[in-house]
Protein backbone atom coordinates (compact mmCIF):
# COMPACT_ATOMS: atom_id res chain seq x y z
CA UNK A 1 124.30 88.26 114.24
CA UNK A 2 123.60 89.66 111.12
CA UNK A 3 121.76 87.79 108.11
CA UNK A 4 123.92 87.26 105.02
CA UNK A 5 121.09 89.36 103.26
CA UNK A 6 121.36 92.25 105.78
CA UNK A 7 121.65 95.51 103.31
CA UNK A 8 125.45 96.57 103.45
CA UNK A 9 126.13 100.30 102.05
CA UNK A 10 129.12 101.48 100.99
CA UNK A 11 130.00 104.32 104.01
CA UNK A 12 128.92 102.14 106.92
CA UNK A 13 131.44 101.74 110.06
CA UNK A 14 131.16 98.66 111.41
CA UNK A 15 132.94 97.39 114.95
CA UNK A 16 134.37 93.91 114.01
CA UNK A 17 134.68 90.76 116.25
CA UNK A 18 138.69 90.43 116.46
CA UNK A 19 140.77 93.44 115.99
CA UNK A 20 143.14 94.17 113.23
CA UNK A 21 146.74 93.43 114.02
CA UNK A 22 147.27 97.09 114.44
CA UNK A 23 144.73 97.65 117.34
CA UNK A 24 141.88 99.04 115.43
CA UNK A 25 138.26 97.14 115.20
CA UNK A 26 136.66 100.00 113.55
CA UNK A 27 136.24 99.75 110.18
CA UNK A 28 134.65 101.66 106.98
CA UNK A 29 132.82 100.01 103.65
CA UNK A 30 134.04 100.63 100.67
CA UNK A 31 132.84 98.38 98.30
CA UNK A 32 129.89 95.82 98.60
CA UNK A 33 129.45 92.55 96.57
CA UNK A 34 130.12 89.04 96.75
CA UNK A 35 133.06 90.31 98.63
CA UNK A 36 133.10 93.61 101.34
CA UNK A 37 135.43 95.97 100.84
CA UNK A 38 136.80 97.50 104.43
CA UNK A 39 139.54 100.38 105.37
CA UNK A 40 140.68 99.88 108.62
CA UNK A 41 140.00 103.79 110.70
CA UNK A 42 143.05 103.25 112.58
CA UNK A 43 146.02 102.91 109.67
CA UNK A 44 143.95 103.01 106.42
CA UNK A 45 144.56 99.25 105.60
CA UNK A 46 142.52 98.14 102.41
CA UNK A 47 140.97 94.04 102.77
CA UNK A 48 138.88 92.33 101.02
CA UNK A 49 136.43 89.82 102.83
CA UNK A 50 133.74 87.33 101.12
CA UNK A 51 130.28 88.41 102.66
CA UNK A 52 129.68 85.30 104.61
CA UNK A 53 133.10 85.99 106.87
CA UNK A 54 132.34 89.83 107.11
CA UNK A 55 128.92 88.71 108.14
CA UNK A 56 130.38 86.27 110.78
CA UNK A 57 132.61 88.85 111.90
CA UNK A 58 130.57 91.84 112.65
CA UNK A 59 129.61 93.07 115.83
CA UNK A 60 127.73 96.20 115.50
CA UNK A 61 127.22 99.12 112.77
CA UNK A 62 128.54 102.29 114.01
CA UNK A 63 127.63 104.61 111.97
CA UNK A 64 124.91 103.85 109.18
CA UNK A 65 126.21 105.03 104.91
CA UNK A 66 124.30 107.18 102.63
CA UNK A 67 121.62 104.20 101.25
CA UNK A 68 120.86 103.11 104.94
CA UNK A 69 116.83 104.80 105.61
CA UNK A 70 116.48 106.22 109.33
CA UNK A 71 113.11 104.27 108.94
């Protein structure tokens, strides 16, 4: 599991826990804060989810955004 300090960049692709009601469990980052800002890759739905539940929630990164170092 991740920490809730883990560095989150906006562009990563994350594989969730539970998938979203339309199938998908891939998901993109578009906003970080207090709260994470996902778009679902299957049918482009926006939410909104406070760190500590998107922390709980995640299963793996995917594909690392812009910020993330390759060292």
């Amino acid at each position: 599991m991740l920490e809730i300090s883990a560095p989150i960049y906006v562009g990563d692709v994350v594989e969730m826990r539970k998938p979203h009601p339309c199938g998908g469990k891939q998901w993109q980052v578009v906003r970080v804060g207090a709260d994470i800002g996902l778009v679902c890759q299957t049918c482009q739905r926006r939410v909104l989810l406070p760190r500590r539940d998107f922390v709980r929630g995640v299963k793996k990164f995917t594909r690392r955004g812009e910020g993330a170092s390759d060292g």
